[in-house]
PDB file of N, CA and C in Angstrom:
ATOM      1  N   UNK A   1      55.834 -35.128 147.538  1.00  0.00           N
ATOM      2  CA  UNK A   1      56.262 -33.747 147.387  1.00  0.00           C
ATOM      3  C   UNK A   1      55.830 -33.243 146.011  1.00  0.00           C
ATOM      4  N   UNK A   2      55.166 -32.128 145.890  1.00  0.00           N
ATOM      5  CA  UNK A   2      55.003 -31.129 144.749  1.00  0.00           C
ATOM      6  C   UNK A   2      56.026 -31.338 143.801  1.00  0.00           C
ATOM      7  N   UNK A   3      56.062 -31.058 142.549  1.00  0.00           N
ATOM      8  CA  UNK A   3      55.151 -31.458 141.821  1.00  0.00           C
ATOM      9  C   UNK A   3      55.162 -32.753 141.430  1.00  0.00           C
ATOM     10  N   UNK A   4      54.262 -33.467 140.285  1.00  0.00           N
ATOM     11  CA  UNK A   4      53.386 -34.178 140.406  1.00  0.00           C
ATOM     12  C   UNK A   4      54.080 -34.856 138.728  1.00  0.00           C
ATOM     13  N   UNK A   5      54.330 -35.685 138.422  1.00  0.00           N
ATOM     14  CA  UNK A   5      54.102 -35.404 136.694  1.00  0.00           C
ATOM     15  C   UNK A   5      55.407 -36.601 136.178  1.00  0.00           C
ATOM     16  N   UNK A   6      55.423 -36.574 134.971  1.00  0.00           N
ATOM     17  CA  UNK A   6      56.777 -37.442 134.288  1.00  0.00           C
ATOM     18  C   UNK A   6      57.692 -36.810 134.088  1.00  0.00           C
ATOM     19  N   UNK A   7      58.684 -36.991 133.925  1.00  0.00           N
ATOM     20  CA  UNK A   7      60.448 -36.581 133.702  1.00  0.00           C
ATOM     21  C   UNK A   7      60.158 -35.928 132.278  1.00  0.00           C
ATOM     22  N   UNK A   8      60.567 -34.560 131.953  1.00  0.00           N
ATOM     23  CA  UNK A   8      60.737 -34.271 130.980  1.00  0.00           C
ATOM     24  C   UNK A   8      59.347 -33.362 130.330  1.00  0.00           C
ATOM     25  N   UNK A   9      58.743 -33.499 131.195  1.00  0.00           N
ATOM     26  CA  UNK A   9      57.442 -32.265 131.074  1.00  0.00           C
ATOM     27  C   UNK A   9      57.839 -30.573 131.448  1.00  0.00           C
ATOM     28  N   UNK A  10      57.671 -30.310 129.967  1.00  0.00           N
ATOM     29  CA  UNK A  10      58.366 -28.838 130.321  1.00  0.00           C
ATOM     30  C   UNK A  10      57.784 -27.804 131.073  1.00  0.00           C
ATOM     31  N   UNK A  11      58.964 -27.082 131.557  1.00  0.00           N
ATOM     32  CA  UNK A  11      58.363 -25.689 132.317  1.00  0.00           C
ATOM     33  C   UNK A  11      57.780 -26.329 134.287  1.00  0.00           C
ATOM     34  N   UNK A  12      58.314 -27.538 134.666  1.00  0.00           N
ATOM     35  CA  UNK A  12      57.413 -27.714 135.592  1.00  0.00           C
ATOM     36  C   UNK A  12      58.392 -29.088 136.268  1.00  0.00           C
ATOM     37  N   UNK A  13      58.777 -28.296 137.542  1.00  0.00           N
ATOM     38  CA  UNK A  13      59.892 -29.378 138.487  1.00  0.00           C
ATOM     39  C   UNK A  13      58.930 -30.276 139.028  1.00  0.00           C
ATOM     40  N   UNK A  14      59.817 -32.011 138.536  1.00  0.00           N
ATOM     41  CA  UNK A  14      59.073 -32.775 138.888  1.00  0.00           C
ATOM     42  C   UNK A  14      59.329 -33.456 140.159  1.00  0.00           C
ATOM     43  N   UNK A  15      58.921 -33.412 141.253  1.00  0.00           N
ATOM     44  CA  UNK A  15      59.387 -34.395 142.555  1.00  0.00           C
ATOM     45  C   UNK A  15      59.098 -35.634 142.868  1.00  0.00           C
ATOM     46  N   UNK A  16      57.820 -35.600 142.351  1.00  0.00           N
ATOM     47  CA  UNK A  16      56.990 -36.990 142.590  1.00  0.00           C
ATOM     48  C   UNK A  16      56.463 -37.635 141.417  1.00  0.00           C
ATOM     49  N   UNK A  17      56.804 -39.039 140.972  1.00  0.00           N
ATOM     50  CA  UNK A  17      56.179 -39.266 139.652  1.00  0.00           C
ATOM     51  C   UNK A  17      54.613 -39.552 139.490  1.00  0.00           C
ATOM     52  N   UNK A  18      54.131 -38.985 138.675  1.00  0.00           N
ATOM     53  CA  UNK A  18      52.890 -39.724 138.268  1.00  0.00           C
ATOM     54  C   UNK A  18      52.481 -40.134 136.922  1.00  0.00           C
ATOM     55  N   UNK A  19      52.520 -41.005 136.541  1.00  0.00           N
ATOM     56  CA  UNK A  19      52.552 -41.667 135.230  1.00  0.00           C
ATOM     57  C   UNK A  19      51.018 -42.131 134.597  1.00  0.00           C
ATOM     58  N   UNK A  20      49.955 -42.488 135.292  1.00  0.00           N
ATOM     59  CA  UNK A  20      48.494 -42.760 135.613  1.00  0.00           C
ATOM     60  C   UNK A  20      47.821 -41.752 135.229  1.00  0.00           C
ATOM     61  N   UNK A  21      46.419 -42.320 134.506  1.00  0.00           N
ATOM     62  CA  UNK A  21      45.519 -41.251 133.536  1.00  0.00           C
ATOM     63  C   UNK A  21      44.972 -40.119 134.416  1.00  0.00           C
ATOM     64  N   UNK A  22      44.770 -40.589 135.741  1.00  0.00           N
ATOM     65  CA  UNK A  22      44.141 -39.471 136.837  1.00  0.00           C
ATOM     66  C   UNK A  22      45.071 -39.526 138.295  1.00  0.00           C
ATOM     67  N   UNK A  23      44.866 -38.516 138.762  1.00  0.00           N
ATOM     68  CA  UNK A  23      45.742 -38.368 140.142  1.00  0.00           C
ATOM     69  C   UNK A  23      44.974 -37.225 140.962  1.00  0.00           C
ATOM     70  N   UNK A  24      44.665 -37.656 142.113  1.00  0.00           N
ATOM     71  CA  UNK A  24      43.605 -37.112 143.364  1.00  0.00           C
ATOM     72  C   UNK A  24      44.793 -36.581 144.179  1.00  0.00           C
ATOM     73  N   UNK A  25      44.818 -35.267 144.664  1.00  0.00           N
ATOM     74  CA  UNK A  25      45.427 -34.416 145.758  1.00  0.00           C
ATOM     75  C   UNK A  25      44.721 -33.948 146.711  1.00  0.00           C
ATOM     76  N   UNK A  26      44.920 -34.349 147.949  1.00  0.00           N
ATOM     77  CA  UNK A  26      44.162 -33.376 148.805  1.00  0.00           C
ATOM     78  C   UNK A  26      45.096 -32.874 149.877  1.00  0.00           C
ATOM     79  N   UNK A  27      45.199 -31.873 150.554  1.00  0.00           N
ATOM     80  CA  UNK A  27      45.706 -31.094 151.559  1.00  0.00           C
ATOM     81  C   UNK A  27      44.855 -30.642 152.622  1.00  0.00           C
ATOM     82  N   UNK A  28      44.806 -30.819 153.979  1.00  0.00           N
ATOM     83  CA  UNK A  28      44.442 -30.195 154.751  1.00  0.00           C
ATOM     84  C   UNK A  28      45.175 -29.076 155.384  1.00  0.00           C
ATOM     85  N   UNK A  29      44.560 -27.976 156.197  1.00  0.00           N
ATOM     86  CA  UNK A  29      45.579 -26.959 156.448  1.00  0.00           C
ATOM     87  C   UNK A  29      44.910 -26.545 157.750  1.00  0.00           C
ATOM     88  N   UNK A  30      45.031 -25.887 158.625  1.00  0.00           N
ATOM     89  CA  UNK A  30      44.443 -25.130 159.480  1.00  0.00           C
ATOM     90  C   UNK A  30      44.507 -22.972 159.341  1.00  0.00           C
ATOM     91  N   UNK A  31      43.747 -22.706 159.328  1.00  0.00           N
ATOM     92  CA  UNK A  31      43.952 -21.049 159.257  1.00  0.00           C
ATOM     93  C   UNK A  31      43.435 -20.684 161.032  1.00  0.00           C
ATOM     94  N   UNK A  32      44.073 -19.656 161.780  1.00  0.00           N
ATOM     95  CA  UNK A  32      43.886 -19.844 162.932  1.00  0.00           C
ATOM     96  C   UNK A  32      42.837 -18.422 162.868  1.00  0.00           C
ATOM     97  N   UNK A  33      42.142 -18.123 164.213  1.00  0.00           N
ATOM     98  CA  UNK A  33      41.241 -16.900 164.066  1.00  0.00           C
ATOM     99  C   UNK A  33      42.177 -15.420 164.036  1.00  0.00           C
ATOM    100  N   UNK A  34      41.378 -14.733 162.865  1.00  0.00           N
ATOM    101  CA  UNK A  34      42.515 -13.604 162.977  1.00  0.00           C
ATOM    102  C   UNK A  34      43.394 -13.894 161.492  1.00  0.00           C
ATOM    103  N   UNK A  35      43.412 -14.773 160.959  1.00  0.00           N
ATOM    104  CA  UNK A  35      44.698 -14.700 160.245  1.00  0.00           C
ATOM    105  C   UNK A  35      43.766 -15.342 158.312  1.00  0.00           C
ATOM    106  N   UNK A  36      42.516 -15.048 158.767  1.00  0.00           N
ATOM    107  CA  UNK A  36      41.792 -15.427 157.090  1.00  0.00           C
ATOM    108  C   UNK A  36      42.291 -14.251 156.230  1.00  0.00           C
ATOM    109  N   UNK A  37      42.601 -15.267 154.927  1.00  0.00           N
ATOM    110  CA  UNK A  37      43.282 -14.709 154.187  1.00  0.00           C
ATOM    111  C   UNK A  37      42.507 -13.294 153.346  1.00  0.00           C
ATOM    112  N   UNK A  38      43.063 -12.581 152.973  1.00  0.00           N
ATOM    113  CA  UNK A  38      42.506 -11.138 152.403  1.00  0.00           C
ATOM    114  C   UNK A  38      42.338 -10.948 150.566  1.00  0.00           C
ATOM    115  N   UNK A  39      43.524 -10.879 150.435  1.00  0.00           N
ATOM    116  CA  UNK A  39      43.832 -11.506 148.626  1.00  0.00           C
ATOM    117  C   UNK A  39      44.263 -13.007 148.279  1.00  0.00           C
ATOM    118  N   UNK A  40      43.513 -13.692 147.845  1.00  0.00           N
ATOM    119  CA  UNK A  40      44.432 -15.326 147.338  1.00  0.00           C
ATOM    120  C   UNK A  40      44.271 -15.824 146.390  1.00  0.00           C
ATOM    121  N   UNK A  41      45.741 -16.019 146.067  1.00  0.00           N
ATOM    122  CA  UNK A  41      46.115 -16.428 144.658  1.00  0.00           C
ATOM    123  C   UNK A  41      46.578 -18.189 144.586  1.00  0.00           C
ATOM    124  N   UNK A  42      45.739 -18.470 143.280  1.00  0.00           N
ATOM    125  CA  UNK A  42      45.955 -20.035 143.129  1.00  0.00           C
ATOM    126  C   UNK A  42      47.138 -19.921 142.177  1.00  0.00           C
ATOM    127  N   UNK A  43      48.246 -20.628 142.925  1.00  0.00           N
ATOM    128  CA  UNK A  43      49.172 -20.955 141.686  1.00  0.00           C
ATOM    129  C   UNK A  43      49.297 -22.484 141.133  1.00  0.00           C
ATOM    130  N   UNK A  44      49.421 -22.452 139.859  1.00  0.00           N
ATOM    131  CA  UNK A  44      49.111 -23.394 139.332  1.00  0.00           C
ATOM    132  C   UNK A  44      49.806 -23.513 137.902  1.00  0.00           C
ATOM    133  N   UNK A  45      50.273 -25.129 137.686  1.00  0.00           N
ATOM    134  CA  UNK A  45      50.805 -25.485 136.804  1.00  0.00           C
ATOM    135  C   UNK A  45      50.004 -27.292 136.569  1.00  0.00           C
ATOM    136  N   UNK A  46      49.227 -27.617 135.149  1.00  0.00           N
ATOM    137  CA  UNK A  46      48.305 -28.433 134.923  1.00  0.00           C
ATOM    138  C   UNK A  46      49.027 -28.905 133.517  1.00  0.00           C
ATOM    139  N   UNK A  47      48.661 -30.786 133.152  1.00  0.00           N
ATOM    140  CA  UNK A  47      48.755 -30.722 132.067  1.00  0.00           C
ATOM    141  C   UNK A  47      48.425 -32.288 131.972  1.00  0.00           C
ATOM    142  N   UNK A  48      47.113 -32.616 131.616  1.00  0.00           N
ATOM    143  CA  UNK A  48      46.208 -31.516 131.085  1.00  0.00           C
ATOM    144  C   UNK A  48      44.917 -31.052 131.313  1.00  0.00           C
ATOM    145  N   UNK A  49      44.219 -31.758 132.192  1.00  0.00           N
ATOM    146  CA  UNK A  49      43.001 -31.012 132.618  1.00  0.00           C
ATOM    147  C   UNK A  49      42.913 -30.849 134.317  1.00  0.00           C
ATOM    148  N   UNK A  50      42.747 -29.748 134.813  1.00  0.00           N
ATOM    149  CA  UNK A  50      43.007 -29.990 136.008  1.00  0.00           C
ATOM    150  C   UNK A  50      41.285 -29.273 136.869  1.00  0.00           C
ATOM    151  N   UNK A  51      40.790 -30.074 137.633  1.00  0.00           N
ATOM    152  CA  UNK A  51      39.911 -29.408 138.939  1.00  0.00           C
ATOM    153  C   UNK A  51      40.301 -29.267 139.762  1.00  0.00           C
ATOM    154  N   UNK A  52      39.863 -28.083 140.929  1.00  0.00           N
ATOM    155  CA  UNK A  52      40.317 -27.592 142.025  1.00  0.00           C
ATOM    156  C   UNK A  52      39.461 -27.327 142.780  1.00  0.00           C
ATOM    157  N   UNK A  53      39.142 -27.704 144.061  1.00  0.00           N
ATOM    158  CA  UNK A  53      38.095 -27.514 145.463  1.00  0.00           C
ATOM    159  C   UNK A  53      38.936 -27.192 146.244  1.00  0.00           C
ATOM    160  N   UNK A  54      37.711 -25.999 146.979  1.00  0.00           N
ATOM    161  CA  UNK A  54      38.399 -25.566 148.561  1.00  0.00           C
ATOM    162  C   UNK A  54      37.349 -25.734 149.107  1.00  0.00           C
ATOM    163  N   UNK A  55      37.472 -26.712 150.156  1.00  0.00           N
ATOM    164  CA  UNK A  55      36.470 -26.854 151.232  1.00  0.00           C
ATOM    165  C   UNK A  55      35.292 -26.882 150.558  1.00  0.00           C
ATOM    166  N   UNK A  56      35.320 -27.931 149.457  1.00  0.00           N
ATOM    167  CA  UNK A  56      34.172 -28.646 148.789  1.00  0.00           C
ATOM    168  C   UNK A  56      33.578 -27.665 147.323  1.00  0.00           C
ATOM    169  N   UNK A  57      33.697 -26.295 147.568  1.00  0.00           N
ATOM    170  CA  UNK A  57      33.846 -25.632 146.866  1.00  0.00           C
ATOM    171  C   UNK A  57      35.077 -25.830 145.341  1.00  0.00           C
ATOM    172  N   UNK A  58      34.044 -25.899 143.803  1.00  0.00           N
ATOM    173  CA  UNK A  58      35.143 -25.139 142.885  1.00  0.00           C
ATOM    174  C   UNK A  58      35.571 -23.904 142.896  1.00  0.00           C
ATOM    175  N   UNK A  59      36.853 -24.210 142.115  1.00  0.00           N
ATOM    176  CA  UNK A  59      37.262 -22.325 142.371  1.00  0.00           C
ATOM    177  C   UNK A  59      37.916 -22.779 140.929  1.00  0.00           C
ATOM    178  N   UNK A  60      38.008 -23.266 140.040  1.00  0.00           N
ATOM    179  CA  UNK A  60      38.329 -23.277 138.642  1.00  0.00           C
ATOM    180  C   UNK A  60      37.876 -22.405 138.159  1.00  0.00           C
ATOM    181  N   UNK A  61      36.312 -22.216 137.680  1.00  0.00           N
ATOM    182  CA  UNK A  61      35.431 -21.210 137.175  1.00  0.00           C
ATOM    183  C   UNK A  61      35.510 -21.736 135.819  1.00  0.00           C
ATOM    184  N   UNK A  62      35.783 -23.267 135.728  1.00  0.00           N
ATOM    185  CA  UNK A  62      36.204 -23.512 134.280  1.00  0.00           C
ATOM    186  C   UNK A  62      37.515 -23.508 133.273  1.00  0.00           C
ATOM    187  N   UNK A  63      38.495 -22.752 133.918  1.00  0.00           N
ATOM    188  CA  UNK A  63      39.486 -22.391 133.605  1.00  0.00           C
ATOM    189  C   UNK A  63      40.924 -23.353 133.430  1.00  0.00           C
ATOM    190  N   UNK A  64      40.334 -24.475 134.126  1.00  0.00           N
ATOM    191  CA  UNK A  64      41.866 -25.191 134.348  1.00  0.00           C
ATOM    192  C   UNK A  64      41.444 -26.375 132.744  1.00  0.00           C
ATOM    193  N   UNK A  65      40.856 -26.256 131.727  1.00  0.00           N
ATOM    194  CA  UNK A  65      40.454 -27.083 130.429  1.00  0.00           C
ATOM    195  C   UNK A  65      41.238 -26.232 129.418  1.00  0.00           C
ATOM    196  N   UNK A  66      42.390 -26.262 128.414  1.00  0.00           N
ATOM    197  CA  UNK A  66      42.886 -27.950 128.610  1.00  0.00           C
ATOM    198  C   UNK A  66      44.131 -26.978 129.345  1.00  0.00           C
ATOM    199  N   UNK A  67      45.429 -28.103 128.650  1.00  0.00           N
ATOM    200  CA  UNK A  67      46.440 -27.939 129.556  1.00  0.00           C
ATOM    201  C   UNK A  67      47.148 -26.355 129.661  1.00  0.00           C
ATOM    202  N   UNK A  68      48.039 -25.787 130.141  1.00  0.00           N
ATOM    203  CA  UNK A  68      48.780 -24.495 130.535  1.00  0.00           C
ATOM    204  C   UNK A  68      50.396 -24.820 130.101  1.00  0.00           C
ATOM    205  N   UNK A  69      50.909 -24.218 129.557  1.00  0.00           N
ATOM    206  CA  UNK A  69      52.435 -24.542 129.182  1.00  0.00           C
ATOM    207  C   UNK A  69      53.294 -23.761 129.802  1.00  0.00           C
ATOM    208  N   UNK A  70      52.766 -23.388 131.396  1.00  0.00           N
ATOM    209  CA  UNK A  70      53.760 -22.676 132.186  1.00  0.00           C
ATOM    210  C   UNK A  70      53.072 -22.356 133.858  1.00  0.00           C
ATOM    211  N   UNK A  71      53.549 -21.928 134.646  1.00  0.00           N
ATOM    212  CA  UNK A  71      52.673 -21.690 135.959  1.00  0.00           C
ATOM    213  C   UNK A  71      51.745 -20.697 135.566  1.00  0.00           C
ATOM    214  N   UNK A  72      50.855 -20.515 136.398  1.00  0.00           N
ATOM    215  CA  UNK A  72      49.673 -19.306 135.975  1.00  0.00           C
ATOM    216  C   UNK A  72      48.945 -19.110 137.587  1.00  0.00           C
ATOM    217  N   UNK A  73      49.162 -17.500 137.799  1.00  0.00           N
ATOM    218  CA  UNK A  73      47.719 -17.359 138.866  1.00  0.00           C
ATOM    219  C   UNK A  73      46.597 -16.984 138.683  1.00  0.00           C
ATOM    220  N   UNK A  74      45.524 -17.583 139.694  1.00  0.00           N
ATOM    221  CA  UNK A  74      44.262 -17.716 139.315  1.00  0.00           C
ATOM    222  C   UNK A  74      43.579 -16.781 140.809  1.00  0.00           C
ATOM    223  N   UNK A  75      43.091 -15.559 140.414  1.00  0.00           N
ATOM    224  CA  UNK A  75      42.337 -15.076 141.844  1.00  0.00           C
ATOM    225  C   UNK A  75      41.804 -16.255 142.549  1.00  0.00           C
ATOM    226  N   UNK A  76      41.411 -16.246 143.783  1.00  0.00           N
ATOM    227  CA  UNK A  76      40.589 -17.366 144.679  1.00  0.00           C
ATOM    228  C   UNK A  76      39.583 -16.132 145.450  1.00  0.00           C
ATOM    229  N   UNK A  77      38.273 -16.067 145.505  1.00  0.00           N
ATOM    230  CA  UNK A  77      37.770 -16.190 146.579  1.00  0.00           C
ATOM    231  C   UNK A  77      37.589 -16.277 148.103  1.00  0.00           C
ATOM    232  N   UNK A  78      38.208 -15.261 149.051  1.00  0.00           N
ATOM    233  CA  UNK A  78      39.138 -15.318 150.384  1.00  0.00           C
ATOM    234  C   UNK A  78      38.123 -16.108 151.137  1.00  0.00           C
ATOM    235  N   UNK A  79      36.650 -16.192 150.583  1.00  0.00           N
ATOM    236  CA  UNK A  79      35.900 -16.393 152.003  1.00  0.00           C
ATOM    237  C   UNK A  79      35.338 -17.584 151.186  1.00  0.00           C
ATOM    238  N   UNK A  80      35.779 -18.776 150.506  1.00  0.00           N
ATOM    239  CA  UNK A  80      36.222 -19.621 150.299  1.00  0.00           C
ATOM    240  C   UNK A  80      36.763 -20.619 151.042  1.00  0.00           C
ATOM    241  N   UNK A  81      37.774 -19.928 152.666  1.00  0.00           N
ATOM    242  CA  UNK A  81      38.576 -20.138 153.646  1.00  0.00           C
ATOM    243  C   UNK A  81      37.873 -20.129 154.623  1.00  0.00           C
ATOM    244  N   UNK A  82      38.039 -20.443 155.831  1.00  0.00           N
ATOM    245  CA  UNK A  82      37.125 -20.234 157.360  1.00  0.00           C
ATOM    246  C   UNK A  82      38.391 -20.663 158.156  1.00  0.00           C
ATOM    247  N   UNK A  83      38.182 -20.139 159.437  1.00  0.00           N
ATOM    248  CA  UNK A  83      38.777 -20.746 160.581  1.00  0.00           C
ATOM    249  C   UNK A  83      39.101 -21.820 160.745  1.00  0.00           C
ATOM    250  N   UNK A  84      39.855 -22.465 160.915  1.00  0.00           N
ATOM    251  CA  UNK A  84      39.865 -23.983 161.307  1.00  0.00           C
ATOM    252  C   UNK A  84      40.098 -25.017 160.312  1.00  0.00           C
ATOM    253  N   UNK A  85      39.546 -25.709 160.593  1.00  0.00           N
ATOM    254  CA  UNK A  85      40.337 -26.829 159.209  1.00  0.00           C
ATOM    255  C   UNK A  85      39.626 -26.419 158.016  1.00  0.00           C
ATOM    256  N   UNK A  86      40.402 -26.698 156.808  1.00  0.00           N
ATOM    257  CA  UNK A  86      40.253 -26.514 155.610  1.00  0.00           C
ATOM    258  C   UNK A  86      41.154 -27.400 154.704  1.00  0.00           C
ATOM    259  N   UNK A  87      40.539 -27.543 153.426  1.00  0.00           N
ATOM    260  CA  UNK A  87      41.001 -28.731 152.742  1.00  0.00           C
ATOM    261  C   UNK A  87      41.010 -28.534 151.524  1.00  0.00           C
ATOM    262  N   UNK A  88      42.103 -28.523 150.217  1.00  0.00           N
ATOM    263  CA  UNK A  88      42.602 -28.104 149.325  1.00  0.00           C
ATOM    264  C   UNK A  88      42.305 -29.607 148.678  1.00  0.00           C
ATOM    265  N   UNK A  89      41.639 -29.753 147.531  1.00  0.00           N
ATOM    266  CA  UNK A  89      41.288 -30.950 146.651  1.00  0.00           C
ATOM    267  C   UNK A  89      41.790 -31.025 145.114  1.00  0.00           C
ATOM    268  N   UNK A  90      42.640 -31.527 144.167  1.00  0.00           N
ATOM    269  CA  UNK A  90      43.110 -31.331 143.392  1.00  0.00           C
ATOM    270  C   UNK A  90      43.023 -32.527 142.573  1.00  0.00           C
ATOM    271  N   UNK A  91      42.352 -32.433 141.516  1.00  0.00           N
ATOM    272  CA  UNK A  91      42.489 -33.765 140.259  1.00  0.00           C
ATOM    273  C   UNK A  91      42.912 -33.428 138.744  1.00  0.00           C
ATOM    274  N   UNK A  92      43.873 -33.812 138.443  1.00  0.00           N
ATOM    275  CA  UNK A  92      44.233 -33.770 137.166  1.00  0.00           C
ATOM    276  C   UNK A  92      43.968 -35.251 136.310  1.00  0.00           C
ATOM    277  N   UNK A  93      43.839 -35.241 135.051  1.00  0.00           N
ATOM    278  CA  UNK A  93      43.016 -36.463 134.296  1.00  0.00           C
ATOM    279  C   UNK A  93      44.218 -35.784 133.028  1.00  0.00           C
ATOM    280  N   UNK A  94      45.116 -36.477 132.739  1.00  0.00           N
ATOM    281  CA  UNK A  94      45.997 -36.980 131.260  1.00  0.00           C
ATOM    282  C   UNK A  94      45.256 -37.646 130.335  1.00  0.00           C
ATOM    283  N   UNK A  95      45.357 -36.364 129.173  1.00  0.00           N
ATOM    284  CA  UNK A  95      45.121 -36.885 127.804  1.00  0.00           C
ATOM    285  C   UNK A  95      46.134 -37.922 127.215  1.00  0.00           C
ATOM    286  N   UNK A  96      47.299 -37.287 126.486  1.00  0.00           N
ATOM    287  CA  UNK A  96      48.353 -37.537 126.185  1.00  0.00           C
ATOM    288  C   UNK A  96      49.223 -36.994 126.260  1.00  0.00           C
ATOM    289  N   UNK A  97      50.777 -37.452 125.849  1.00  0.00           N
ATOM    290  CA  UNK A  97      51.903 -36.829 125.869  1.00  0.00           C
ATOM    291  C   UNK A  97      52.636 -36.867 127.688  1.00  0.00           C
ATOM    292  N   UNK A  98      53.417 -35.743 127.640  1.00  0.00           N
ATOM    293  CA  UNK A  98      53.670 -35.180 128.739  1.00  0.00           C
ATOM    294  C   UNK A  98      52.696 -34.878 130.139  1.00  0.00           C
ATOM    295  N   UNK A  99      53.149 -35.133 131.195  1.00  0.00           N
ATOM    296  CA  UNK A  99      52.072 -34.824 132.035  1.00  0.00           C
ATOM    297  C   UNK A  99      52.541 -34.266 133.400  1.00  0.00           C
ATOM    298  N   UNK A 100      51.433 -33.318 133.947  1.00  0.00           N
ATOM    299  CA  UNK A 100      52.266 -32.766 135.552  1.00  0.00           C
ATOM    300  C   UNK A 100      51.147 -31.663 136.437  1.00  0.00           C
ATOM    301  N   UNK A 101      51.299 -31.785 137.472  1.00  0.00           N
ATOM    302  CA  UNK A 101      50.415 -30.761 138.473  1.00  0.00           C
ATOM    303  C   UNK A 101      51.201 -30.464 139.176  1.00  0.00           C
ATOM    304  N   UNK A 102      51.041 -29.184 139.915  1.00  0.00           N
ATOM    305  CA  UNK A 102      51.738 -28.387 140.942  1.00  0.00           C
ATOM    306  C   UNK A 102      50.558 -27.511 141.458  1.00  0.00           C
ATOM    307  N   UNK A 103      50.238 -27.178 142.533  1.00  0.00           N
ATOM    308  CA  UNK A 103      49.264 -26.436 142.992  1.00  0.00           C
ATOM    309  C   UNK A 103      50.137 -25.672 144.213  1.00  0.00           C
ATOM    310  N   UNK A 104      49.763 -24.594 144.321  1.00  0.00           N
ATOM    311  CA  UNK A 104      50.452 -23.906 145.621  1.00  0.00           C
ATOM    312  C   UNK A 104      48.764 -22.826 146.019  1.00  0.00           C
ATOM    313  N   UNK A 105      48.562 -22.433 147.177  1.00  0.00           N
ATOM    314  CA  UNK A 105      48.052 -21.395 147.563  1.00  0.00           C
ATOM    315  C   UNK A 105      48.562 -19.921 148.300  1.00  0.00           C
ATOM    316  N   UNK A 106      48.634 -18.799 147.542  1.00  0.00           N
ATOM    317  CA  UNK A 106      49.331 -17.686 148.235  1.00  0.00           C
ATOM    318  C   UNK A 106      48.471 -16.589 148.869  1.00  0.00           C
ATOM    319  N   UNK A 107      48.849 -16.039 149.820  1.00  0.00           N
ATOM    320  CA  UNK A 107      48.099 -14.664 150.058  1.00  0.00           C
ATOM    321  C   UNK A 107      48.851 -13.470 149.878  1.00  0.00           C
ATOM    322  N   UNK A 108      48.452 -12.755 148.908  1.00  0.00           N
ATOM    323  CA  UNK A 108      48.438 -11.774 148.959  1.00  0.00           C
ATOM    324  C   UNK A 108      48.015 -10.648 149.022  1.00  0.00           C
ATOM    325  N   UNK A 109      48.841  -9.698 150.269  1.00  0.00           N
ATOM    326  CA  UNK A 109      48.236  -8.680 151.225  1.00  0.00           C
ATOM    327  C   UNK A 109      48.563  -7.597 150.650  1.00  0.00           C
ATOM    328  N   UNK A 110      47.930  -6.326 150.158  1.00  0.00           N
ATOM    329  CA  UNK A 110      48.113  -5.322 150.070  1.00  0.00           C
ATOM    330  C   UNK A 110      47.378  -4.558 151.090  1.00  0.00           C
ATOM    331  N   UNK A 111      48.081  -3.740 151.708  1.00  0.00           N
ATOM    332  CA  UNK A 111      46.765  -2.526 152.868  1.00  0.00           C
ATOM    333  C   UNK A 111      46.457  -3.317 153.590  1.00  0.00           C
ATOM    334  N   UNK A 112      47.277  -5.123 153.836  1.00  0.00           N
ATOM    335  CA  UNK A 112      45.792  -5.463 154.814  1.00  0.00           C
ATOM    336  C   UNK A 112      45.885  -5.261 156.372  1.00  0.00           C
TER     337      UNK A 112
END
């Protein structure tokens, strides 16, 4: 379960421990026809370097170097997404200190 990280890493609920210099996430999802997303937002909480793939695709843009000291959204790319299966890839790599990931994906619809 979300999130990801050691006891006592601020700003960021921990569910699952991870204590280890690197930690690999992946998610599969299905989007059905009709329902690809319009606006999507990466939410995200890293610490401290985090990459992010959708369906093999980055969608960082560079952005997740170094760590974030709170959640943050990141536009995504809607057509990024396709019909059918799709797969959310997530690696974070610990410097020092404190450590934690949380990734969520949202859509948000205005007009759509």
């Amino acid at each position: 379960m979300s999130g990801f990280g050691t006891k006592g890493t601020p700003d960021i609920r921990i569910n699952t421990e991870w204590n280890t210099t690197d930690i690999w996430l992946r998610k599969k999802f299905v989007i059905e026809t009709g329902k690809l997303p319009k606006h999507v937002i990466l939410h995200l909480f890293y610490d401290d370097i985090a990459q992010v793939f959708i369906n093999g695709i980055k969608v960082d843009n560079g952005l997740f170097d170094p760590y974030i000291s709170r959640y943050a959204a990141f536009d995504v790319d809607p057509h990024t997404f396709k019909v059918g299966d799709n797969v959310i890839a997530v690696h974070c790599h610990q410097l020092m200190g404190s450590q934690g990931i949380d990734v969520g994906v949202l859509e948000i619809c205005y007009d759509c």
